[in-house]
PDB file of N, CA and C in Angstrom:
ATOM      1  N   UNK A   1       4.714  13.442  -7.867  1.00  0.00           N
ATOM      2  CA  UNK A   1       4.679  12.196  -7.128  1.00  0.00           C
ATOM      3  C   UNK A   1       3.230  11.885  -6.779  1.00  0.00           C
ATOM      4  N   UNK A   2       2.742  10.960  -6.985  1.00  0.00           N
ATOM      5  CA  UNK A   2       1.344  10.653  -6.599  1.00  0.00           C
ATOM      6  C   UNK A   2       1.762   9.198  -5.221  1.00  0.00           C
ATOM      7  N   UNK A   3       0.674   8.998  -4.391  1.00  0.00           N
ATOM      8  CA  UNK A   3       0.555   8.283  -2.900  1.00  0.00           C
ATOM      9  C   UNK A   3      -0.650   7.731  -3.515  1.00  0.00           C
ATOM     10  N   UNK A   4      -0.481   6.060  -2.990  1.00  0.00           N
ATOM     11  CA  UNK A   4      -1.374   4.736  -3.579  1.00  0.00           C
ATOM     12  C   UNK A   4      -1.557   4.634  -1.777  1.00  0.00           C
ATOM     13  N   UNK A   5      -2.642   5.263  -1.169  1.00  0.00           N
ATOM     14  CA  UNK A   5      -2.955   4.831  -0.140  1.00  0.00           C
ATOM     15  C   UNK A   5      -4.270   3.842   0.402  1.00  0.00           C
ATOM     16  N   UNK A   6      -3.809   2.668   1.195  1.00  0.00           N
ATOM     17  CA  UNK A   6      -5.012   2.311   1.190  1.00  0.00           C
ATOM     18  C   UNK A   6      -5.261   1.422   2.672  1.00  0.00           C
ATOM     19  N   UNK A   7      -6.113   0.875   3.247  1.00  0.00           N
ATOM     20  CA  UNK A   7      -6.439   1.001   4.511  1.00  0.00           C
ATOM     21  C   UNK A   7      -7.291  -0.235   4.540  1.00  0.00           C
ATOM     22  N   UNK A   8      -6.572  -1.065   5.769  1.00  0.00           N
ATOM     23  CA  UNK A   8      -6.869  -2.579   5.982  1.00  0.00           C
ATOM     24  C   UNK A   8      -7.741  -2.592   7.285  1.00  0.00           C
ATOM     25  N   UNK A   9      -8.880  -3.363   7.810  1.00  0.00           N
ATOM     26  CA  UNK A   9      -9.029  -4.022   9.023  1.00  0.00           C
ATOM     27  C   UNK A   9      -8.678  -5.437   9.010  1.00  0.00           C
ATOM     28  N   UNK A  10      -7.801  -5.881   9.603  1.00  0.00           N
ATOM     29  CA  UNK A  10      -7.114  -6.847   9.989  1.00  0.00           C
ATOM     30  C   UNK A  10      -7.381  -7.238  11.247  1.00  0.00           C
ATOM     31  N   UNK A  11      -7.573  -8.701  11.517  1.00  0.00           N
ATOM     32  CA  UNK A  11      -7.875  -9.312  12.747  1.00  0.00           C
ATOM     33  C   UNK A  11      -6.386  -9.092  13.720  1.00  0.00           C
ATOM     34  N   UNK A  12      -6.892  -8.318  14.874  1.00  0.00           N
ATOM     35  CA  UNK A  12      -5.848  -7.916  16.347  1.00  0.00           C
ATOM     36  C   UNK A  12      -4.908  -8.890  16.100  1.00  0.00           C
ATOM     37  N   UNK A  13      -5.014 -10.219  16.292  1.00  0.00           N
ATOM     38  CA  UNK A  13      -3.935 -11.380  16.478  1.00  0.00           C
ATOM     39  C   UNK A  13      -3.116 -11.473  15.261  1.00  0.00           C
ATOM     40  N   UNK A  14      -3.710 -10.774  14.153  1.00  0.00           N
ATOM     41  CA  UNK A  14      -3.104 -11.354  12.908  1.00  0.00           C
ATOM     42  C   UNK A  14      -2.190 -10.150  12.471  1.00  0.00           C
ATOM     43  N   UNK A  15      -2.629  -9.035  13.054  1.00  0.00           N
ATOM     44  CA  UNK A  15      -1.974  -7.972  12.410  1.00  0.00           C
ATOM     45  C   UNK A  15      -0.203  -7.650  12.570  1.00  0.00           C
ATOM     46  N   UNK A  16       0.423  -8.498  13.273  1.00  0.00           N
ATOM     47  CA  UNK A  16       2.415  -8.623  13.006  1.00  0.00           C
ATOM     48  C   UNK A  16       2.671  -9.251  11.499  1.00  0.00           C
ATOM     49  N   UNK A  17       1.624 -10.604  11.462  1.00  0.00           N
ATOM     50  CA  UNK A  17       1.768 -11.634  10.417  1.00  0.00           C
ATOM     51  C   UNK A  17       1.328 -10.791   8.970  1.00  0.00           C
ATOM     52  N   UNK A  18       0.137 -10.035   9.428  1.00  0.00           N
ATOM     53  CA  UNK A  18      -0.093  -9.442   7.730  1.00  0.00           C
ATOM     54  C   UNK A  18       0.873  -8.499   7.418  1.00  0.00           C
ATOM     55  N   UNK A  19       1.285  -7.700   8.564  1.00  0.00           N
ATOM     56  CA  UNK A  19       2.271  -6.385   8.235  1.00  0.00           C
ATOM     57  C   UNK A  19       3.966  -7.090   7.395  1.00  0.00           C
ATOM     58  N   UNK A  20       4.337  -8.341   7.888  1.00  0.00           N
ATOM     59  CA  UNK A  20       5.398  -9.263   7.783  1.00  0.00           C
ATOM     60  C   UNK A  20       4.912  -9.848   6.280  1.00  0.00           C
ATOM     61  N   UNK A  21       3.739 -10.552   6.171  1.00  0.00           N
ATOM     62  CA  UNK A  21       3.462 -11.007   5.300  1.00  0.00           C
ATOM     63  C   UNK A  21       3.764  -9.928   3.713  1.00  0.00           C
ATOM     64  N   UNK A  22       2.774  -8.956   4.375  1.00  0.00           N
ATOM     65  CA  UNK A  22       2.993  -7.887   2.898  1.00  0.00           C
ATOM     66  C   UNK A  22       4.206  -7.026   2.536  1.00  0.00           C
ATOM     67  N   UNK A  23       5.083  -7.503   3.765  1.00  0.00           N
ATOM     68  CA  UNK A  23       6.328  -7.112   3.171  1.00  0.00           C
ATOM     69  C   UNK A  23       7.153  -7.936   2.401  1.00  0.00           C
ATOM     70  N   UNK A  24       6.592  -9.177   2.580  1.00  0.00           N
ATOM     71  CA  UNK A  24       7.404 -10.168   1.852  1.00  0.00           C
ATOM     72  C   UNK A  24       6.908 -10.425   0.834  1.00  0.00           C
ATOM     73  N   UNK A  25       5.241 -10.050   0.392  1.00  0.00           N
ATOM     74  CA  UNK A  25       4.589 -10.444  -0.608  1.00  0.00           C
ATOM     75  C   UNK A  25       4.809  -9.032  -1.469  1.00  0.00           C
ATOM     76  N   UNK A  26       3.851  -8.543  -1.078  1.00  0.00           N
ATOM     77  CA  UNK A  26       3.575  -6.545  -1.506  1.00  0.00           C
ATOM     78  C   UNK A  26       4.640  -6.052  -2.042  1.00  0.00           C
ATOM     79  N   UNK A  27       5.275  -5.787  -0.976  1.00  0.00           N
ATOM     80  CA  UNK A  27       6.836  -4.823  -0.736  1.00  0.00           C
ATOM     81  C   UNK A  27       7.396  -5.448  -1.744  1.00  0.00           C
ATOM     82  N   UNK A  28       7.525  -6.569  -1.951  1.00  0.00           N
ATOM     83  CA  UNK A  28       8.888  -7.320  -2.686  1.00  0.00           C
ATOM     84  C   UNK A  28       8.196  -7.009  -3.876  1.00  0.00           C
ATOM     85  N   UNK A  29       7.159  -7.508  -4.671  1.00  0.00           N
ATOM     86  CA  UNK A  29       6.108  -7.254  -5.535  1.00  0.00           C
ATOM     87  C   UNK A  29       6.546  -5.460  -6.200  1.00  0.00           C
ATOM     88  N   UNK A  30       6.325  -4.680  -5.555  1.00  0.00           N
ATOM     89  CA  UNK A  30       6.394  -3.446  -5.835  1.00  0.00           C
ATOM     90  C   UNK A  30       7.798  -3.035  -5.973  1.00  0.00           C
ATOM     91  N   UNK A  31       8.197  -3.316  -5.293  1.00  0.00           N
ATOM     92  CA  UNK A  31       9.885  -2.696  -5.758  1.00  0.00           C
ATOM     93  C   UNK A  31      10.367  -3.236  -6.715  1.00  0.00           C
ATOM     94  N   UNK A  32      10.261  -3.742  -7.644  1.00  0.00           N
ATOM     95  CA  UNK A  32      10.415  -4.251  -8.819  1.00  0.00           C
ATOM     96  C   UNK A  32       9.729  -3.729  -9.958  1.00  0.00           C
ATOM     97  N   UNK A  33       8.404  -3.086  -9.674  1.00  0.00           N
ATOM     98  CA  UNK A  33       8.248  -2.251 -11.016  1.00  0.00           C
ATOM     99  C   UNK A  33       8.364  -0.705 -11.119  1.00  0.00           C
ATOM    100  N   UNK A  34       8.595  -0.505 -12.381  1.00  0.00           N
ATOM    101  CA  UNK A  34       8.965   0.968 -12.397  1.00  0.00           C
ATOM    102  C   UNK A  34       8.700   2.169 -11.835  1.00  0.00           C
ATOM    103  N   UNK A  35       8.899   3.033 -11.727  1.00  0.00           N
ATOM    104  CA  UNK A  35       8.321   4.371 -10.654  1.00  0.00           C
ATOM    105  C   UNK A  35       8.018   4.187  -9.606  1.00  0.00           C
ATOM    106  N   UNK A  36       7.991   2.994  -8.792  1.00  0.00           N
ATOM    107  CA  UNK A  36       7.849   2.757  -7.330  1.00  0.00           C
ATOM    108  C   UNK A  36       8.808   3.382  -6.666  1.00  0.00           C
ATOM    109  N   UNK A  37       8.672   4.607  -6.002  1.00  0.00           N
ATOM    110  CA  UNK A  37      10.093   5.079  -5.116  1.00  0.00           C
ATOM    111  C   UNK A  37       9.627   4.769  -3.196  1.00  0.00           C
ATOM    112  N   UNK A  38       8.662   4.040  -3.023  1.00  0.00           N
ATOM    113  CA  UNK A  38       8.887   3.236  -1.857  1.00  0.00           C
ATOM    114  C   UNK A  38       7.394   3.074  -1.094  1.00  0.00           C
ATOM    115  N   UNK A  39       7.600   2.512  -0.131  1.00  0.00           N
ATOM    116  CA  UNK A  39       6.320   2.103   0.744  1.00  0.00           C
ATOM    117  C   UNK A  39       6.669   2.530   2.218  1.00  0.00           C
ATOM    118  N   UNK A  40       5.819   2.409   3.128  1.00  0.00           N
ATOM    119  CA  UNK A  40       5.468   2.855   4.586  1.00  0.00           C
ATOM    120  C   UNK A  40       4.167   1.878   4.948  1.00  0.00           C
ATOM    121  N   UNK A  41       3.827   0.958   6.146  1.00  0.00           N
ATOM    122  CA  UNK A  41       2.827   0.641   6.534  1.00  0.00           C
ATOM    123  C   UNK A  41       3.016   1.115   7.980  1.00  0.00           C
ATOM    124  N   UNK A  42       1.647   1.798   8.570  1.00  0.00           N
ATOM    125  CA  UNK A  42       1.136   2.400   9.569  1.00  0.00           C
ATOM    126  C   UNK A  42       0.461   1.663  10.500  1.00  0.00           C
ATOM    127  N   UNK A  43       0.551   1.572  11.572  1.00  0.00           N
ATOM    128  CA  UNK A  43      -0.835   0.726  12.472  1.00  0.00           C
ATOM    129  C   UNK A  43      -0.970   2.075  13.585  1.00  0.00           C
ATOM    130  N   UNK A  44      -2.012   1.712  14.111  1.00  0.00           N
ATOM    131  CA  UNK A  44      -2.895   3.232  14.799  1.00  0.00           C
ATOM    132  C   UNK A  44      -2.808   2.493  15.899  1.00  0.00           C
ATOM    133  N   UNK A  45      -2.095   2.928  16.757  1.00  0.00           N
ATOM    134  CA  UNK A  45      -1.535   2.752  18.210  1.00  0.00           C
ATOM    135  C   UNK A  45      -2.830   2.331  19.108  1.00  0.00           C
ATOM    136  N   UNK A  46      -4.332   3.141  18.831  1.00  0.00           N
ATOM    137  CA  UNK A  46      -5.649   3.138  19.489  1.00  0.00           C
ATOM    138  C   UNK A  46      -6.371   2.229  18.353  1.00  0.00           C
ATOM    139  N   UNK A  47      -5.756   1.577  17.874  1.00  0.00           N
ATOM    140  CA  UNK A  47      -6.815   0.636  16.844  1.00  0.00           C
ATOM    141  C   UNK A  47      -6.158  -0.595  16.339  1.00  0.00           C
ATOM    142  N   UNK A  48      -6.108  -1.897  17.075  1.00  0.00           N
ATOM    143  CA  UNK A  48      -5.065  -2.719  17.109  1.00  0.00           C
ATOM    144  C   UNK A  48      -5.776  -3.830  15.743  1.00  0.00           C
ATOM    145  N   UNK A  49      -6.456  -3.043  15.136  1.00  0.00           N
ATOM    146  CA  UNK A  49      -7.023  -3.939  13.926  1.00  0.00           C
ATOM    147  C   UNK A  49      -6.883  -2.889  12.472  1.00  0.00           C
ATOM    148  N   UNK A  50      -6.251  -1.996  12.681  1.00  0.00           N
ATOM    149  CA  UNK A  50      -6.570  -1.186  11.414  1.00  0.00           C
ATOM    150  C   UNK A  50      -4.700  -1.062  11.088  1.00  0.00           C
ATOM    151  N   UNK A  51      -5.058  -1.399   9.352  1.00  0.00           N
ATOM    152  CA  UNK A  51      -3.138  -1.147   8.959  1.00  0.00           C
ATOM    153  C   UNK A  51      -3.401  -0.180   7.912  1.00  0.00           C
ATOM    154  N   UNK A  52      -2.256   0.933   8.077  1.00  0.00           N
ATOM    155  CA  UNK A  52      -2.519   1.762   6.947  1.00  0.00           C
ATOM    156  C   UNK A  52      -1.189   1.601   5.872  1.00  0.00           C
ATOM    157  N   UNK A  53      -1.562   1.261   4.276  1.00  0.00           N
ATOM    158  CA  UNK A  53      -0.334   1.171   3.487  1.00  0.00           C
ATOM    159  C   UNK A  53       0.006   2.327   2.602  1.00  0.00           C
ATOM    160  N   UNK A  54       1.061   2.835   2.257  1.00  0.00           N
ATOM    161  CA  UNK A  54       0.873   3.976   1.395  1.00  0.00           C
ATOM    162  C   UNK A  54       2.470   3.682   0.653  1.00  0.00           C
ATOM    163  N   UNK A  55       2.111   3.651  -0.755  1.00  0.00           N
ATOM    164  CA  UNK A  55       2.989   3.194  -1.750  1.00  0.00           C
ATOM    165  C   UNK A  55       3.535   5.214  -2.663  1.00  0.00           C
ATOM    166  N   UNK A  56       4.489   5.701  -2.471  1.00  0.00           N
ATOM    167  CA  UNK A  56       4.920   6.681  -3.666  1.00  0.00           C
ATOM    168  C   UNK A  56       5.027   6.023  -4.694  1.00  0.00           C
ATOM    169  N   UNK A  57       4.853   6.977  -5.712  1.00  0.00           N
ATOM    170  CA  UNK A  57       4.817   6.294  -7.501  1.00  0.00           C
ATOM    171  C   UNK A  57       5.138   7.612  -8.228  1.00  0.00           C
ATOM    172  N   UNK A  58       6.361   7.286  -9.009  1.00  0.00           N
ATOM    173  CA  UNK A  58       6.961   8.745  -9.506  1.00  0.00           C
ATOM    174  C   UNK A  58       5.978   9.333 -10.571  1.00  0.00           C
ATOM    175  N   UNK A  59       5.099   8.623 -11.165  1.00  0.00           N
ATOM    176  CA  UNK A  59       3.955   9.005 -11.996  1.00  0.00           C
ATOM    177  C   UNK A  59       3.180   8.074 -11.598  1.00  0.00           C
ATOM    178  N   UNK A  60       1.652   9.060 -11.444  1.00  0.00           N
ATOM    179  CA  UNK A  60      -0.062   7.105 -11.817  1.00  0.00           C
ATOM    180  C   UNK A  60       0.134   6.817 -13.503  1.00  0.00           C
ATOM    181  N   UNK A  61       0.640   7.463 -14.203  1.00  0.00           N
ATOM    182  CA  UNK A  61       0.804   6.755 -15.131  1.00  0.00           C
ATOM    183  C   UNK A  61       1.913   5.311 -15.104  1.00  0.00           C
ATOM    184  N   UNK A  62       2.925   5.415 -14.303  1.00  0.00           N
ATOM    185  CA  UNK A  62       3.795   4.031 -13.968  1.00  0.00           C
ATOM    186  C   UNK A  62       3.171   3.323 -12.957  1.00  0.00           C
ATOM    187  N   UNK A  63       2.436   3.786 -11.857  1.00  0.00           N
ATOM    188  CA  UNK A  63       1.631   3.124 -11.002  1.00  0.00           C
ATOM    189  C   UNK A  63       0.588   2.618 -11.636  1.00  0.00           C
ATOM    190  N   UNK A  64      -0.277   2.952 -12.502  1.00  0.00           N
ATOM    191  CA  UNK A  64      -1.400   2.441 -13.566  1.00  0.00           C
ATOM    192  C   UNK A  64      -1.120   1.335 -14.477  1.00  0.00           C
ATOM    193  N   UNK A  65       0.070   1.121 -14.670  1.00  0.00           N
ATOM    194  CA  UNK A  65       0.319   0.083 -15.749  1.00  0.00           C
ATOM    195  C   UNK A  65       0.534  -1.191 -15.258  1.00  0.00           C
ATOM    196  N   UNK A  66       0.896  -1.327 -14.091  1.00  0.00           N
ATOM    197  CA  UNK A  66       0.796  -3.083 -13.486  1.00  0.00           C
ATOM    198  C   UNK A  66      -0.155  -3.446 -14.253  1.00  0.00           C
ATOM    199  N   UNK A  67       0.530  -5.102 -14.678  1.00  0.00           N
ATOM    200  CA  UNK A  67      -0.559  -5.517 -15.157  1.00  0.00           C
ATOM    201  C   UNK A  67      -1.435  -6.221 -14.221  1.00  0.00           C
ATOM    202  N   UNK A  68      -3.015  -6.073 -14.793  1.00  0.00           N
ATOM    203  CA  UNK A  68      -4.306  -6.635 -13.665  1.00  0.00           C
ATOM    204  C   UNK A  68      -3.670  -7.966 -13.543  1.00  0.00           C
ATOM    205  N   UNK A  69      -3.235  -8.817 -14.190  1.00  0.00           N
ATOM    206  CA  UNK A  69      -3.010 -10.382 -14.185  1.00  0.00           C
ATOM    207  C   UNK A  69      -2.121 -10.278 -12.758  1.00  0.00           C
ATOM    208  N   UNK A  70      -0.868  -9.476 -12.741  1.00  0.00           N
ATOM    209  CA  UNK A  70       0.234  -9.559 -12.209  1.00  0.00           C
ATOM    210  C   UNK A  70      -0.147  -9.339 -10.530  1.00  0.00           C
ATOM    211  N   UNK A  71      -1.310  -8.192 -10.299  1.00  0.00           N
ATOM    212  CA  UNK A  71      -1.725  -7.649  -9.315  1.00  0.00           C
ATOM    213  C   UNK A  71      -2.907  -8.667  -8.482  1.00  0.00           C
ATOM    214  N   UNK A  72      -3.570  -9.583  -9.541  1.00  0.00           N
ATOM    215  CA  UNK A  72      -4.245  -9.907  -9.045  1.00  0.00           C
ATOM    216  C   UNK A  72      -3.988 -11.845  -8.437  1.00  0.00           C
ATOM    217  N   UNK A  73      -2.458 -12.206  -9.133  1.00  0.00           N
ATOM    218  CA  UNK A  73      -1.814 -13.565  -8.812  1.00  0.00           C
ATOM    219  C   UNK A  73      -0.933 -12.834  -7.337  1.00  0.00           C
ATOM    220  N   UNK A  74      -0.932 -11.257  -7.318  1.00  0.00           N
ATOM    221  CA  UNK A  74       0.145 -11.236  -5.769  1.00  0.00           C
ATOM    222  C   UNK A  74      -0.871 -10.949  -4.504  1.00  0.00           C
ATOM    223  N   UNK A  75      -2.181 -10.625  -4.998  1.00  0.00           N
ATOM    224  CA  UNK A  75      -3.320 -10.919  -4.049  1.00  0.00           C
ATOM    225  C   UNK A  75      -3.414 -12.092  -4.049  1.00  0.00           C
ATOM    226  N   UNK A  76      -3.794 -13.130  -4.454  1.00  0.00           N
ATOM    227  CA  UNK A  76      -3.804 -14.479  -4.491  1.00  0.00           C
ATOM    228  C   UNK A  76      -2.843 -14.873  -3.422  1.00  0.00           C
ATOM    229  N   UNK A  77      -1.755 -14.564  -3.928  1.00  0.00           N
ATOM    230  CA  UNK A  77      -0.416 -15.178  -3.180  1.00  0.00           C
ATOM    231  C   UNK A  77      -0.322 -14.553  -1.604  1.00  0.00           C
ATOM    232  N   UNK A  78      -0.863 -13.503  -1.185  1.00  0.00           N
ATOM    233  CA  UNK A  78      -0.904 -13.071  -0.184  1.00  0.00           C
ATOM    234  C   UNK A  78      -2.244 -13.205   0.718  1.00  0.00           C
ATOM    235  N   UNK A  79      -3.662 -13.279   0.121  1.00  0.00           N
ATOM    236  CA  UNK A  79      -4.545 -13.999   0.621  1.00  0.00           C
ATOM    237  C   UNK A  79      -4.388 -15.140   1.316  1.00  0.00           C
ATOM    238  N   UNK A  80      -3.420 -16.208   0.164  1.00  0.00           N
ATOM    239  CA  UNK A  80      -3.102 -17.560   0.355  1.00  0.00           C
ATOM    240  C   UNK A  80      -2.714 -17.296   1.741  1.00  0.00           C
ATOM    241  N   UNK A  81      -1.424 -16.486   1.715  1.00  0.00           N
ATOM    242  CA  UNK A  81      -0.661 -16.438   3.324  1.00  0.00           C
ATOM    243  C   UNK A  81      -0.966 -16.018   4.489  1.00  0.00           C
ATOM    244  N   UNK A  82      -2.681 -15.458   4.137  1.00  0.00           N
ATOM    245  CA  UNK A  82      -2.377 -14.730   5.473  1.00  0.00           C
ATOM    246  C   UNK A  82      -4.172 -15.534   6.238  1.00  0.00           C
ATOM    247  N   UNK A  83      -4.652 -16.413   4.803  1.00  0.00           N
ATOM    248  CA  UNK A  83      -5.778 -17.546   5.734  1.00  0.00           C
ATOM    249  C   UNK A  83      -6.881 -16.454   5.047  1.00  0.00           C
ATOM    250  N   UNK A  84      -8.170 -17.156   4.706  1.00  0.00           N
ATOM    251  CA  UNK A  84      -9.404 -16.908   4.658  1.00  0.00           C
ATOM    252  C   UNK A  84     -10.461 -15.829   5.684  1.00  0.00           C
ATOM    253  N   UNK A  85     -10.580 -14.367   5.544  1.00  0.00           N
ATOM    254  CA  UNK A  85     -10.928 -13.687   6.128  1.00  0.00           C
ATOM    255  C   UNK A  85     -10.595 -13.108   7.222  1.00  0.00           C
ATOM    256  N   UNK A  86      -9.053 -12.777   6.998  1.00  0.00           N
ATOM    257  CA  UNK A  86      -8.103 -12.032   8.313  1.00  0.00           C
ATOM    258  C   UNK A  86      -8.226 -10.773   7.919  1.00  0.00           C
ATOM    259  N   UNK A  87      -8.144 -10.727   6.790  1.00  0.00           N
ATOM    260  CA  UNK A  87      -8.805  -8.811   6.867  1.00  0.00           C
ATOM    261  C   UNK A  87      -8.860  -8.367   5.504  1.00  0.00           C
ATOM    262  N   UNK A  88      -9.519  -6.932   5.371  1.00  0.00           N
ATOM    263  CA  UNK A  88     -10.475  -6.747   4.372  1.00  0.00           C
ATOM    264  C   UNK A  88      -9.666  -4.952   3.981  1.00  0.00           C
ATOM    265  N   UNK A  89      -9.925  -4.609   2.869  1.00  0.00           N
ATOM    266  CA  UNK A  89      -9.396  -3.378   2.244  1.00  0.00           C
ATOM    267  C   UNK A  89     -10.881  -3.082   2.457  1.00  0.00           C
ATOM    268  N   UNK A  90     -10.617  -1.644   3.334  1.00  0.00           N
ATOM    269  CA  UNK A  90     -12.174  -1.010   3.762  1.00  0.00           C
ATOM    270  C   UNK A  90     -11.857   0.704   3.237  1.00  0.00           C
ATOM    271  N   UNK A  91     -10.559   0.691   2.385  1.00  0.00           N
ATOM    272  CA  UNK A  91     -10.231   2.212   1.991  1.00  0.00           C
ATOM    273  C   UNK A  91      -9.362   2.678   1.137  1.00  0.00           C
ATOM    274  N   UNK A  92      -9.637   3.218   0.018  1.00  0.00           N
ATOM    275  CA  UNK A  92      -8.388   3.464  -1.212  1.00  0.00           C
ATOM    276  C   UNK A  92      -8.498   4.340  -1.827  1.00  0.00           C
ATOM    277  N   UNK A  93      -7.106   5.460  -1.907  1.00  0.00           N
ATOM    278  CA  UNK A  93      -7.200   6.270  -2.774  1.00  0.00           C
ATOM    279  C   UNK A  93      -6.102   6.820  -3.293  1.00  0.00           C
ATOM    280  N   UNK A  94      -5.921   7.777  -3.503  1.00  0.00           N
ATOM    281  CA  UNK A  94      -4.792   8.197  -4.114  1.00  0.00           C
ATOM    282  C   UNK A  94      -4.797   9.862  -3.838  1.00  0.00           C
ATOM    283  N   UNK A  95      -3.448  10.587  -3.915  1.00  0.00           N
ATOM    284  CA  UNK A  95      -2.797  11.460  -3.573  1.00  0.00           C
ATOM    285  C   UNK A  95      -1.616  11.892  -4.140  1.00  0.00           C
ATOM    286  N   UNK A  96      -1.748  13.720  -4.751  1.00  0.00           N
ATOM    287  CA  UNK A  96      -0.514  14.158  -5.198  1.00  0.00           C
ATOM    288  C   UNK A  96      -0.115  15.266  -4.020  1.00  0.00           C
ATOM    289  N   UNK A  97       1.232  14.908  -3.719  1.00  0.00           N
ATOM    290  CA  UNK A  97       2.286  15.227  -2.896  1.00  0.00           C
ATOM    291  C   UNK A  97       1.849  17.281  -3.840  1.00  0.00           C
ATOM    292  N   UNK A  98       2.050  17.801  -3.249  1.00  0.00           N
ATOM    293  CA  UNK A  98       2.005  19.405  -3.536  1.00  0.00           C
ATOM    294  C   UNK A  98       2.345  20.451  -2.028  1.00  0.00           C
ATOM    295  N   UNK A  99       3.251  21.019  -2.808  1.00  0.00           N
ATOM    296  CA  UNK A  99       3.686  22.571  -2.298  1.00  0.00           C
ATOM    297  C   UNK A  99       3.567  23.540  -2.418  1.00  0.00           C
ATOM    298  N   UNK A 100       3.010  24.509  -1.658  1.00  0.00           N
ATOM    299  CA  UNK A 100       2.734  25.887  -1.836  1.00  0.00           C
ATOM    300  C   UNK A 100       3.924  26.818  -2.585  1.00  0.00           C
ATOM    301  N   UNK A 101       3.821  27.360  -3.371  1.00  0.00           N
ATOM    302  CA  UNK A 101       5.209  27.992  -3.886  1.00  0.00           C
ATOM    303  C   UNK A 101       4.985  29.460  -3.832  1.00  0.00           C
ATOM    304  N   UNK A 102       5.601  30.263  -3.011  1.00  0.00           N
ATOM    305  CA  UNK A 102       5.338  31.447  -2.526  1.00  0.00           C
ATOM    306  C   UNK A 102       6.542  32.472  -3.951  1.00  0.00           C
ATOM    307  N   UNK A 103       5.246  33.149  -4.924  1.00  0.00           N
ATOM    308  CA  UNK A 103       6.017  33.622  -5.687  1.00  0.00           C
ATOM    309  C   UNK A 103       6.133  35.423  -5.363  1.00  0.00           C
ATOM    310  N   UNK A 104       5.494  35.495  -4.042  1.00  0.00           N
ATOM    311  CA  UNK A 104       5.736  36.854  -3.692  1.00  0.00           C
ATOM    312  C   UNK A 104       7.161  36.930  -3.515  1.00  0.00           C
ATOM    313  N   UNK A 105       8.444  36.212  -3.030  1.00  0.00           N
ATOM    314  CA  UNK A 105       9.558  36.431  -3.130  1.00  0.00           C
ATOM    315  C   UNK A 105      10.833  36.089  -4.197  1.00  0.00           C
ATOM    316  N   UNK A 106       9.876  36.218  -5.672  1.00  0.00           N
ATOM    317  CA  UNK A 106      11.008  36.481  -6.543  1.00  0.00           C
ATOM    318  C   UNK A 106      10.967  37.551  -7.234  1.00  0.00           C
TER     319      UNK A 106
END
């Protein structure tokens, strides 16, 4: 499983509307293509401007294949909604889910 995490500052007043917004834009967007097994957005209780998003993807090879066209008309579409400089992607990366596997007990 690989984690598409990535990390917004969003203007205080705006941040219900973007979290709402990207569920209706994002969320809907993503659950529709393949290997997406789900999303989570975070806000930091001591930081009323910062949103954290983190997408699972059953492979980055199915997370890698959106197409740029497709990704970059649902930014569009969500820019559109949420107004000219309400907030900015200040963080992105990615993450594989891993477990220690203790083979001293077989």
């Amino acid at each position: 499983m690989v984690i598409e995490w990535l990390k917004f500052k969003v203007k205080p007043e705006l941040r219900e509307k973007f979290i709402k917004e990207d569920a209706e834009i994002w969320t809907a967007f993503l659950t529709r293509r393949d290997g997406h097994l789900g999303k989570e957005v975070w806000i930091n209780p001591e930081k009323d401007d910062e949103v954290v998003a983190i997408s699972r993807w059953q492979t980055l090879e199915q997370w890698k294949s959106i197409p740029e066209n497709l990704l970059k008309e649902t930014e569009e579409k969500f820019s559109e909604s949420m107004g000219k400089d309400s907030y900015e992607l200040i963080e992105a990366g990615q993450y594989q889910i891993r477990k220690f596997i203790d083979n001293s007990k077989t």
